[in-house]
Protein backbone atom coordinates (compact mmCIF):
# COMPACT_ATOMS: atom_id res chain seq x y z
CA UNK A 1 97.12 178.78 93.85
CA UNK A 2 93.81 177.19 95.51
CA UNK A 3 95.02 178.76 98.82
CA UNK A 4 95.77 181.91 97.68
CA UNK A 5 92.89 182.53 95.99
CA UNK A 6 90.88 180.88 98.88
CA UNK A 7 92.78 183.62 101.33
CA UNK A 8 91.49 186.23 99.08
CA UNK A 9 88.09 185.44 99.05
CA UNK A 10 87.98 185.07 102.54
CA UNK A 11 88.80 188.49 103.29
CA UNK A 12 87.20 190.10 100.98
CA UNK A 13 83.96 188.39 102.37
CA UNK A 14 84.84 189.69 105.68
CA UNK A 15 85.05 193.25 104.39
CA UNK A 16 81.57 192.89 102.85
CA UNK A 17 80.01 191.82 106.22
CA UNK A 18 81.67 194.67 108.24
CA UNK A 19 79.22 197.01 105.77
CA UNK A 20 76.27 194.81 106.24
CA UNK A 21 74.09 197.05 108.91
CA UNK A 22 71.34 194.55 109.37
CA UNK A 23 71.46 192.02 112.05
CA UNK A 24 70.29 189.09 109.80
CA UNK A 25 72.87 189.55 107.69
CA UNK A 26 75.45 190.31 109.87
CA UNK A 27 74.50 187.09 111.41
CA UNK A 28 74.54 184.86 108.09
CA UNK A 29 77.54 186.67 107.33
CA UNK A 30 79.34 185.40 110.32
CA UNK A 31 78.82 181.74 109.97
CA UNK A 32 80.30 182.45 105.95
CA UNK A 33 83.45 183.56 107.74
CA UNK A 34 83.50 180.38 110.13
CA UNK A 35 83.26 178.15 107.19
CA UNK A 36 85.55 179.74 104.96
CA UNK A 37 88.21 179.85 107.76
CA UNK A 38 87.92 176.25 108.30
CA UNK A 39 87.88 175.52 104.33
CA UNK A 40 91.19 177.40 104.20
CA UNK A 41 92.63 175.48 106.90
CA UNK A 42 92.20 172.16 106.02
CA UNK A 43 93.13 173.00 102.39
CA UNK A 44 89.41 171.18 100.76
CA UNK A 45 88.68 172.74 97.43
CA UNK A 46 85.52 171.35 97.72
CA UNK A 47 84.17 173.26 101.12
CA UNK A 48 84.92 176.23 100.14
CA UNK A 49 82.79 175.37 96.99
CA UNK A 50 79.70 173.96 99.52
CA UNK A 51 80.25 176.94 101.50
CA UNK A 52 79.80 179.18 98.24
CA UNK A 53 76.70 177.13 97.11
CA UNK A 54 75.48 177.01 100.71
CA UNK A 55 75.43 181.37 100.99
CA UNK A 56 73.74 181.80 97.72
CA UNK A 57 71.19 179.57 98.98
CA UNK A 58 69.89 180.91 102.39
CA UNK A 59 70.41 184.74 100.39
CA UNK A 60 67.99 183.13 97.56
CA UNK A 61 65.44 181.40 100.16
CA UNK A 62 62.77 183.35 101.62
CA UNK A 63 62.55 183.58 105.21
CA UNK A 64 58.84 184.89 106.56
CA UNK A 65 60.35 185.28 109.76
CA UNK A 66 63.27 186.41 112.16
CA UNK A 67 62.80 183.64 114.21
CA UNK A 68 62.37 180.75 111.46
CA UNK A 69 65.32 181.88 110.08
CA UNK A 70 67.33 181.46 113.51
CA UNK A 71 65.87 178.22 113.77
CA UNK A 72 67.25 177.19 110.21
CA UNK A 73 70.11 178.21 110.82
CA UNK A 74 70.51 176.44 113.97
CA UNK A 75 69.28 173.29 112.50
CA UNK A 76 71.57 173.84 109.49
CA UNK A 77 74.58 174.51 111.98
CA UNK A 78 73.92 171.75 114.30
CA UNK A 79 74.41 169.55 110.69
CA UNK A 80 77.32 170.71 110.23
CA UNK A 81 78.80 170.25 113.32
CA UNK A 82 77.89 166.54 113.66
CA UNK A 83 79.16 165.74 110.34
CA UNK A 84 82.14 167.63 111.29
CA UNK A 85 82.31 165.58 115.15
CA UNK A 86 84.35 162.95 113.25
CA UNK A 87 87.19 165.14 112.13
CA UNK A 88 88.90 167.30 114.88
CA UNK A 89 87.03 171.17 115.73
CA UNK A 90 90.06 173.01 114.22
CA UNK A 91 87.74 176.39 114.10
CA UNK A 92 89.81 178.46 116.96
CA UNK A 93 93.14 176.52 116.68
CA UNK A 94 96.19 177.62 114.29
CA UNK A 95 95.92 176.12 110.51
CA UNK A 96 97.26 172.54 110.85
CA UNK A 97 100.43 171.95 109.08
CA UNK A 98 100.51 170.40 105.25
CA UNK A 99 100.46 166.42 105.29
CA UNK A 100 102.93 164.69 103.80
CA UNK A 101 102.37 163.03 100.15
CA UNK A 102 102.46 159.59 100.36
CA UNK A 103 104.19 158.08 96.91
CA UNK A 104 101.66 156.04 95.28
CA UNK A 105 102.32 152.50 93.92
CA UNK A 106 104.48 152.29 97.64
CA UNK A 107 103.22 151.14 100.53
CA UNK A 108 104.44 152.34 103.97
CA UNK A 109 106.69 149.98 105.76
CA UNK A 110 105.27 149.61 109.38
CA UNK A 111 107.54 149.47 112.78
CA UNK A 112 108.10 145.32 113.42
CA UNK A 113 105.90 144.18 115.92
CA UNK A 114 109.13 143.20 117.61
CA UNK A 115 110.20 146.48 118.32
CA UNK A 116 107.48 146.90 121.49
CA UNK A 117 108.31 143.35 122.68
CA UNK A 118 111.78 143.70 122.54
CA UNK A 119 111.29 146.91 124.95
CA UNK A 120 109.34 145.38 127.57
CA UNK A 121 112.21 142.50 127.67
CA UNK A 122 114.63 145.23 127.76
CA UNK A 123 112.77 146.78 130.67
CA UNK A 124 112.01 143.43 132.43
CA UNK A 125 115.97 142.19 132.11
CA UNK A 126 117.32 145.67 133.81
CA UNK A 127 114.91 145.22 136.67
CA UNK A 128 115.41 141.81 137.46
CA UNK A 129 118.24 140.59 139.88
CA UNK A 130 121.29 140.02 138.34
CA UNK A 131 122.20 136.43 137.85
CA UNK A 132 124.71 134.24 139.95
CA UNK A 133 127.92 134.30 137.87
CA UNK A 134 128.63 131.06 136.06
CA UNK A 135 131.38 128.79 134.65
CA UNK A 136 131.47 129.34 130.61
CA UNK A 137 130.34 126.29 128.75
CA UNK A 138 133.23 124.34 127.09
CA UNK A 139 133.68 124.03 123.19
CA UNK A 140 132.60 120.86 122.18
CA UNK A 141 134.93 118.93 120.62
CA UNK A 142 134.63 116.04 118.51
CA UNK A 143 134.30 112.76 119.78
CA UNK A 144 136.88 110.57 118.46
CA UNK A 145 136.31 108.42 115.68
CA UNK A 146 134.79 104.67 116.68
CA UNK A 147 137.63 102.27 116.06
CA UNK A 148 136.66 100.24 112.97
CA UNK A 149 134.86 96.60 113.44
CA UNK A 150 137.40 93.89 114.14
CA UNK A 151 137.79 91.75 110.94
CA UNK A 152 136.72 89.17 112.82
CA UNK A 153 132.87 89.36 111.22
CA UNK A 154 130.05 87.19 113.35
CA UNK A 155 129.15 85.76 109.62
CA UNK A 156 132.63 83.79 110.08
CA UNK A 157 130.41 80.99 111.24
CA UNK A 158 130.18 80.01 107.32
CA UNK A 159 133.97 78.85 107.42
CA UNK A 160 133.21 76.24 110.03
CA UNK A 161 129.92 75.32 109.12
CA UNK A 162 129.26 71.56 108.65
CA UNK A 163 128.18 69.92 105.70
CA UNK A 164 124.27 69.68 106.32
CA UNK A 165 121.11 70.68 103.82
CA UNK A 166 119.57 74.05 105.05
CA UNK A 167 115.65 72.96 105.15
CA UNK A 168 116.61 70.27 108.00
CA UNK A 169 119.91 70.58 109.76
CA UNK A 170 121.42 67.74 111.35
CA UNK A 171 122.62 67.22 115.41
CA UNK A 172 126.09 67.98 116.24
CA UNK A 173 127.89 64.61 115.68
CA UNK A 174 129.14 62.37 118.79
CA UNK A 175 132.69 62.83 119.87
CA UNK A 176 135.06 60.75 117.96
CA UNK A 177 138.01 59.26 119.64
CA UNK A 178 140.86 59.26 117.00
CA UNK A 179 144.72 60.89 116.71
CA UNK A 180 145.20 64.56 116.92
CA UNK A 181 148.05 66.76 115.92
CA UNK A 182 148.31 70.46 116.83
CA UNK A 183 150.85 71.35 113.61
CA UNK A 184 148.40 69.17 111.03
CA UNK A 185 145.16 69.50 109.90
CA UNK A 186 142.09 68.11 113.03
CA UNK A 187 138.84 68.34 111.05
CA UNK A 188 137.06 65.77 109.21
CA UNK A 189 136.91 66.62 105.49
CA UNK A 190 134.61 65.78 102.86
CA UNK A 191 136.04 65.52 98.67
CA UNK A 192 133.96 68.40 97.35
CA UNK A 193 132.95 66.12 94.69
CA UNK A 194 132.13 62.68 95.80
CA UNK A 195 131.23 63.71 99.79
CA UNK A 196 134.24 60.65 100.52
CA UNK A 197 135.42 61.37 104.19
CA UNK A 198 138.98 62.80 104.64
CA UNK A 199 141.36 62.59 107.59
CA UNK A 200 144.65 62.52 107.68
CA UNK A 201 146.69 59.68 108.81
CA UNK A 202 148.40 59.63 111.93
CA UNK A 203 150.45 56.36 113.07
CA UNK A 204 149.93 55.62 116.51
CA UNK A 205 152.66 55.61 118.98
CA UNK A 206 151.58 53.01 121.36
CA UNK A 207 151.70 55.48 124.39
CA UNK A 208 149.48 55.51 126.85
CA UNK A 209 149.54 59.79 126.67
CA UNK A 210 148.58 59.64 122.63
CA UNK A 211 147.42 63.05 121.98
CA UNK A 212 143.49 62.39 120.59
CA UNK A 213 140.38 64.72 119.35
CA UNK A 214 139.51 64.11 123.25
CA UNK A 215 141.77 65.51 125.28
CA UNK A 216 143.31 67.93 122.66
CA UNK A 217 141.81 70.76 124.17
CA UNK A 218 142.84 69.68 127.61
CA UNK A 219 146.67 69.67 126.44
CA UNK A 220 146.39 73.12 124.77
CA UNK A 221 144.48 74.81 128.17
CA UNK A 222 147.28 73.16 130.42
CA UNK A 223 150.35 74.21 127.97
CA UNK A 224 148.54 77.63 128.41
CA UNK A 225 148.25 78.38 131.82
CA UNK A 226 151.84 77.35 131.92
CA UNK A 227 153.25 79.53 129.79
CA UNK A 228 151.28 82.92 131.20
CA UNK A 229 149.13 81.95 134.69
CA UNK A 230 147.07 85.13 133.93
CA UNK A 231 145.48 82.38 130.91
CA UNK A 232 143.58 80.58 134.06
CA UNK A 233 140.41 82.95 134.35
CA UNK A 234 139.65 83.17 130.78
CA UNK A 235 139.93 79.28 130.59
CA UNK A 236 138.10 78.81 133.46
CA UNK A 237 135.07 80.92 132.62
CA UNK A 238 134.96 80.20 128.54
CA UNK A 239 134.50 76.74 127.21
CA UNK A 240 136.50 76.50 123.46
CA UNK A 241 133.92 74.25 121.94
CA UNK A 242 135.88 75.14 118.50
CA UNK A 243 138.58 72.37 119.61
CA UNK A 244 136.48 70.17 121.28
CA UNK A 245 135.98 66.49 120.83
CA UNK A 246 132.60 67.27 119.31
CA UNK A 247 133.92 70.56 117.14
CA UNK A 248 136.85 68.33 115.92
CA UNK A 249 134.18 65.74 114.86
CA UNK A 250 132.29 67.79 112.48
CA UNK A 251 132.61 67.49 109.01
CA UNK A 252 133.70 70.18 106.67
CA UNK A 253 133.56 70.22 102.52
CA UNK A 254 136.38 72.76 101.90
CA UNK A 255 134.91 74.26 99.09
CA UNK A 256 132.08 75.21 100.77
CA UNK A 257 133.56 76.66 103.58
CA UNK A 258 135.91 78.67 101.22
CA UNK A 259 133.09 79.08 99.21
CA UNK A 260 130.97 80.94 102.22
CA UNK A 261 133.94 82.83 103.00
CA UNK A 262 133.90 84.87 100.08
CA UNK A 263 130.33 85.39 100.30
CA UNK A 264 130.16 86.60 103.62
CA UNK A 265 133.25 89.38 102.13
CA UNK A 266 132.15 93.18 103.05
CA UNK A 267 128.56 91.61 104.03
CA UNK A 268 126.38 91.58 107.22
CA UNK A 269 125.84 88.02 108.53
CA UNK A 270 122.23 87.90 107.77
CA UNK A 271 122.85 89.10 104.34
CA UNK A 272 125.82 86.56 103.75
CA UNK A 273 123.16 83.48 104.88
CA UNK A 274 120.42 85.14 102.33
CA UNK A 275 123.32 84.84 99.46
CA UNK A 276 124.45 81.38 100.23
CA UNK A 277 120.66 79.86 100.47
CA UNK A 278 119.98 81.60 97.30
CA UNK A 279 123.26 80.34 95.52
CA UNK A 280 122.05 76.84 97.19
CA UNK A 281 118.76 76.96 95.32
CA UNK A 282 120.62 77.60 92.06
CA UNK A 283 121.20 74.21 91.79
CA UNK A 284 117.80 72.37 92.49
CA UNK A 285 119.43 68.55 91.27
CA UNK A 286 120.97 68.62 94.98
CA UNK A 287 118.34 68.65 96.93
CA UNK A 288 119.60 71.67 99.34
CA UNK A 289 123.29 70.66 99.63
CA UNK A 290 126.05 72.87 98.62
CA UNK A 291 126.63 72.06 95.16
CA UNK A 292 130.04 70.62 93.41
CA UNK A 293 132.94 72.46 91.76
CA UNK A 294 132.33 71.38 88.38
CA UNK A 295 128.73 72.43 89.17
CA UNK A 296 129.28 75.67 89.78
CA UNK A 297 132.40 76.00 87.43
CA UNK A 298 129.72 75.20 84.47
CA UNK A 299 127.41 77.78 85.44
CA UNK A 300 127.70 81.13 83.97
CA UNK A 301 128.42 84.56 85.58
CA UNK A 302 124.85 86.22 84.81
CA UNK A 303 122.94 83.23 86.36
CA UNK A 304 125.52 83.09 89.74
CA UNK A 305 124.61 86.72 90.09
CA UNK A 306 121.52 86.05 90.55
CA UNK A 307 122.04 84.72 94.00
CA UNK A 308 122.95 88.37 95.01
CA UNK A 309 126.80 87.91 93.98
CA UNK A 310 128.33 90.90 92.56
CA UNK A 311 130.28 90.65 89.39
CA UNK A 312 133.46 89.92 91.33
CA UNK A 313 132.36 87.63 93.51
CA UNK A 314 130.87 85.25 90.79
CA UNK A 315 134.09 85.45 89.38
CA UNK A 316 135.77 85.00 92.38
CA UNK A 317 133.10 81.71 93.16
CA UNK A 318 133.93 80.34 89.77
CA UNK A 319 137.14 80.60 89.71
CA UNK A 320 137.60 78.48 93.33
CA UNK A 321 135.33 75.80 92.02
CA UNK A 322 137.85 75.95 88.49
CA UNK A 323 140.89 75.35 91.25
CA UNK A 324 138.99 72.12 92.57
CA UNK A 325 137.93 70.65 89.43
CA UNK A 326 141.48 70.89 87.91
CA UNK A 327 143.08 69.09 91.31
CA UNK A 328 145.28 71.82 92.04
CA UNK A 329 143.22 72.03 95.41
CA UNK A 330 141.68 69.26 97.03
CA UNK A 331 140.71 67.73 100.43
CA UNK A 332 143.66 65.36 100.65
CA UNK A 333 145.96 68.40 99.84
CA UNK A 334 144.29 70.29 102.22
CA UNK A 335 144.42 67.73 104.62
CA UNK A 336 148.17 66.16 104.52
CA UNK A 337 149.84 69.81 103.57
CA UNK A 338 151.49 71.75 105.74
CA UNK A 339 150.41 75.20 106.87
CA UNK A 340 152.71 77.25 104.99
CA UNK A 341 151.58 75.12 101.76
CA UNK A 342 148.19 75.95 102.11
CA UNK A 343 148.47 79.37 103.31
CA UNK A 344 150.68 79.77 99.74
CA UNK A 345 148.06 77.72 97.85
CA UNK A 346 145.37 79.52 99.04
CA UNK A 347 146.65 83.00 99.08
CA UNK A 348 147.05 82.14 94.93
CA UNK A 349 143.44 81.80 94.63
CA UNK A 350 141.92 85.18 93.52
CA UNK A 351 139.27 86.62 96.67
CA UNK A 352 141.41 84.81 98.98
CA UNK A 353 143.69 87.43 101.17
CA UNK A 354 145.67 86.23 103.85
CA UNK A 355 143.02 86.68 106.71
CA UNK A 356 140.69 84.94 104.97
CA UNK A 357 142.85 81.79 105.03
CA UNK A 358 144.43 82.33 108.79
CA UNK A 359 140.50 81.86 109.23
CA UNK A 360 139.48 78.70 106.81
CA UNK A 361 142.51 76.95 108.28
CA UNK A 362 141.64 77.66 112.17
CA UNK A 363 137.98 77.12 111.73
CA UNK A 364 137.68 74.94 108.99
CA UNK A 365 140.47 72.62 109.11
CA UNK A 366 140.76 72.39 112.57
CA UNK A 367 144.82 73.71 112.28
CA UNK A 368 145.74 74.65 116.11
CA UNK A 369 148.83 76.56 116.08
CA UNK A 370 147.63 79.83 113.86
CA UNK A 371 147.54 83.52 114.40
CA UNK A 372 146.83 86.23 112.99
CA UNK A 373 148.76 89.59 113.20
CA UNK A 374 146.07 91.54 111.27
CA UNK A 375 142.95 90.76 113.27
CA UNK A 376 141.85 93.92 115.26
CA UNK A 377 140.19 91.84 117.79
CA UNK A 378 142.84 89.71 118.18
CA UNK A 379 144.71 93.30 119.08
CA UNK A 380 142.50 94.80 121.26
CA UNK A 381 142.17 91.20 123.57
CA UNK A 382 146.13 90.42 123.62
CA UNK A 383 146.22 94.62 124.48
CA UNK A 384 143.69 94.12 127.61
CA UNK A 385 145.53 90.70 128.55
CA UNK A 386 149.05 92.19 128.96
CA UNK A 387 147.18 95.60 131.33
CA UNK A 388 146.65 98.34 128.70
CA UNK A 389 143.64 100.49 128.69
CA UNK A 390 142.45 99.85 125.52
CA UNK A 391 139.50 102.62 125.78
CA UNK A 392 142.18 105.07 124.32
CA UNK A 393 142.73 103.69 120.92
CA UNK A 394 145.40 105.41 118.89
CA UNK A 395 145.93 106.18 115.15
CA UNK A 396 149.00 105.52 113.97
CA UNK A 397 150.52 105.45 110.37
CA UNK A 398 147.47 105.42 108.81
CA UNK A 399 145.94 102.40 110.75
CA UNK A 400 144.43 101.26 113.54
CA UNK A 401 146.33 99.49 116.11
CA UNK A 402 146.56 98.52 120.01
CA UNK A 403 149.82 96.97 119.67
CA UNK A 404 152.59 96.57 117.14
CA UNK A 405 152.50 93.37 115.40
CA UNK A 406 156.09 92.42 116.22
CA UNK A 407 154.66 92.65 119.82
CA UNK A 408 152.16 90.60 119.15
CA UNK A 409 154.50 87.58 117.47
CA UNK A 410 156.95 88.16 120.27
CA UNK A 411 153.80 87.45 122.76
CA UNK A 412 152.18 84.93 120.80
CA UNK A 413 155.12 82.82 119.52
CA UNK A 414 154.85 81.60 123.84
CA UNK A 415 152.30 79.76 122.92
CA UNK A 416 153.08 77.66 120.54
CA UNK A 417 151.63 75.14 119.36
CA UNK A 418 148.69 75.99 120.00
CA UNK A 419 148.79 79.70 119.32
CA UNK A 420 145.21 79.06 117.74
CA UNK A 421 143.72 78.38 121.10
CA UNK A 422 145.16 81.12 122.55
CA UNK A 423 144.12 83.30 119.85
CA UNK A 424 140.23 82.24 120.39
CA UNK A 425 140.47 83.37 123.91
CA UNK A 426 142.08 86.52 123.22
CA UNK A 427 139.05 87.06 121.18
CA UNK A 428 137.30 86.26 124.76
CA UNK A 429 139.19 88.74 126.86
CA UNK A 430 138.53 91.22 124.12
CA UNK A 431 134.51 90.78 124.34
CA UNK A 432 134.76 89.95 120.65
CA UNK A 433 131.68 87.95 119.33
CA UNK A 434 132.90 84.59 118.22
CA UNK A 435 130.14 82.50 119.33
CA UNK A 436 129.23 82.45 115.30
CA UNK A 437 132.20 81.51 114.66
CA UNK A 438 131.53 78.14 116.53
């Protein structure tokens, strides 16, 4: 409607200045025109209203000459045309087309600044050289699982530990010269509850070759090397200080090392030695020594966790210490029993599983012809001594292994009787970390 009418008053202005015979008006006529075409053009209601207002104006205002007036009138169009300067001079070229309406309450959603970028990256990638072909990358695959840690734990050392208070540990003890027995029990024991010194009697034969604490170890290397000849580096380069005349001489309270054994269950080593001091201060009255079965069989649950000791374990602690107050374990039995006595005593004792007393009776009583089936270590070393590459470990039936154990008893049962030495250097050839265990 604005435009239409706008168009209608345009012309008819036009056909009122083509009767206009003066040359002033004709003149202020023409400039009317100009503005009005431009008014239509862009659409403005409100120029064509200015434009309006601006003709009644100079037709009111009295001019007292022809040349003022020009003047005005150039002043007045100069005006115009630099208010006009920022908007483009539209007066000769066709009416521009409508804009579009922008929506309000929208705003407009502007090209990414990617979009350029990603054109001059376009542009630079099809004029540069094209690239030397090369090999696809491989899919990496999943390295295989680490093999777990042998059950051989470096906290092990608690088994074998001697009797000694923790503020001021004693010197290892001299060697010993006494009678030795690889099927009996080697280590000097101490009764749990009186500290009296066990050992088990062995009559002597009167021979000049008596096997003794000192040249045990010497017997076992030699009987060794006989049986397999490949046994001669290890030996030669590792010292077994676990079956020496000064190892054989220490002395070991059985409870205690059973004791540590359970602590150090599932445990780093550190953490296992934390425990065991702190179950140690438990009982002040003993002045830093491991305290006595019916000590610790008196003591409650809640105050034994205190050390650190889960509920288990307490129970577990309490119920060994219940074993050697009663007599159904002791030192002497310990001592004069044979293996597969003590391995069925033991076993009996809840917390106690069958490595855990393969290990109390090789490290803690001294026993040299034992060996384990289930140590991983123990697996991995006899699988490097017989010439298997045991970087490719295998899974099968739901377990780890290197070797079947039937394998491993066919191997081992060679080296009886002392199967227990040969077991501590197949730890060796397996770089398994038994120095704690010594």
């Amino acid at each position: 409607m604005f435009l239409r009418g706008s168009r209608n008053l345009f012309f008819g202005v036009q056909s009122h200045a083509s009767k206009l015979t003066g040359r002033k008006d004709q003149i202020t006529t023409y400039f009317i025109v100009q503005r009005l075409r431009y008014s239509c053009s862009s659409r403005l209601k409100g120029h064509l209203h200015i434009s309006l207002q601006d003709h009644h104006v100079r037709r009111s205002a009295a001019v007292p000459s022809n040349s003022h007036r020009i003047a005005t009138m150039a002043t007045r169009r100069s005006a115009r045309v630099a208010a006009a300067s920022a908007t483009p001079d539209i007066t000769d070229a066709p009416p521009a087309a409508p804009a579009a309406k922008v929506p309000r309450g929208r705003k407009r959603k502007t090209a990414p600044e990617t979009s350029q970028q990603e054109g001059f990256k376009e542009n630079a990638e099809e004029n540069a050289a094209p690239e030397a072909p090369t090999t696809p990358k491989r899919r990496r695959t999943r390295k295989p699982a680490d093999p777990p840690a042998t059950p051989t734990p470096s906290n092990a050392k608690l088994i074998s530990e001697p009797v000694t208070a923790h503020e001021t540990p004693k010197p290892k003890p001299a060697a010993v010269r006494r009678l030795a027995d690889p099927n009996a029990t080697n280590a000097t024991l101490l009764s749990p509850e009186t500290s009296r010194v066990i050992t088990r009697e062995i009559p002597p034969s009167g021979s000049a070759d008596e096997t003794t604490t000192t040249n045990i170890l010497d017997e076992a290397c030699k009987h060794l090397i006989s049986v397999d000849p490949r046994m001669k580096p290890l030996i030669d380069k590792h010292h077994c200080s676990l079956f020496s005349a000064e190892g054989l001489g220490e002395k070991v309270d059985p409870f205690e090392s059973l004791c540590s054994g359970i602590i150090s269950q599932q445990v780093s080593g550190a953490a296992a030695r934390s425990i065991k001091q702190k179950f140690i201060g438990l009982f002040v009255e003993n002045d830093g020594k491991f305290p006595h079965p019916s000590q610790v069989a008196a003591c409650t649950i809640e105050r034994l966790r205190t050390a650190g000791l889960s509920q288990r374990k307490a129970e577990y602690v309490q119920g060994l210490a219940e074993k050697f107050t009663s007599g159904e374990l002791s030192a002497q039995t310990l001592a004069d029993a044979p293996y597969d006595v003590v391995l069925e005593k033991l076993i009996a004792v809840r917390g106690l599983g069958k490595w855990s007393v393969e290990m109390f009776a090789c490290f803690g009583l001294k026993r040299m012809d034992v060996f384990s089936l289930g140590d991983l270590g123990v697996q991995r070393g006899m699988a490097a001594f017989v010439g298997r590459d045991v970087s490719k470990l295998k899974k099968k039936g739901g377990k780890w292994k290197y070797m079947s154990e039937d394998e491993m008893k066919e191997i081992s049962d060679r080296f009886a009787p002392y199967r227990s030495v040969f077991m501590w250097y197949m730890w060796r050839a397996s770089d398994t970390e038994v120095v704690a265990l010594e």
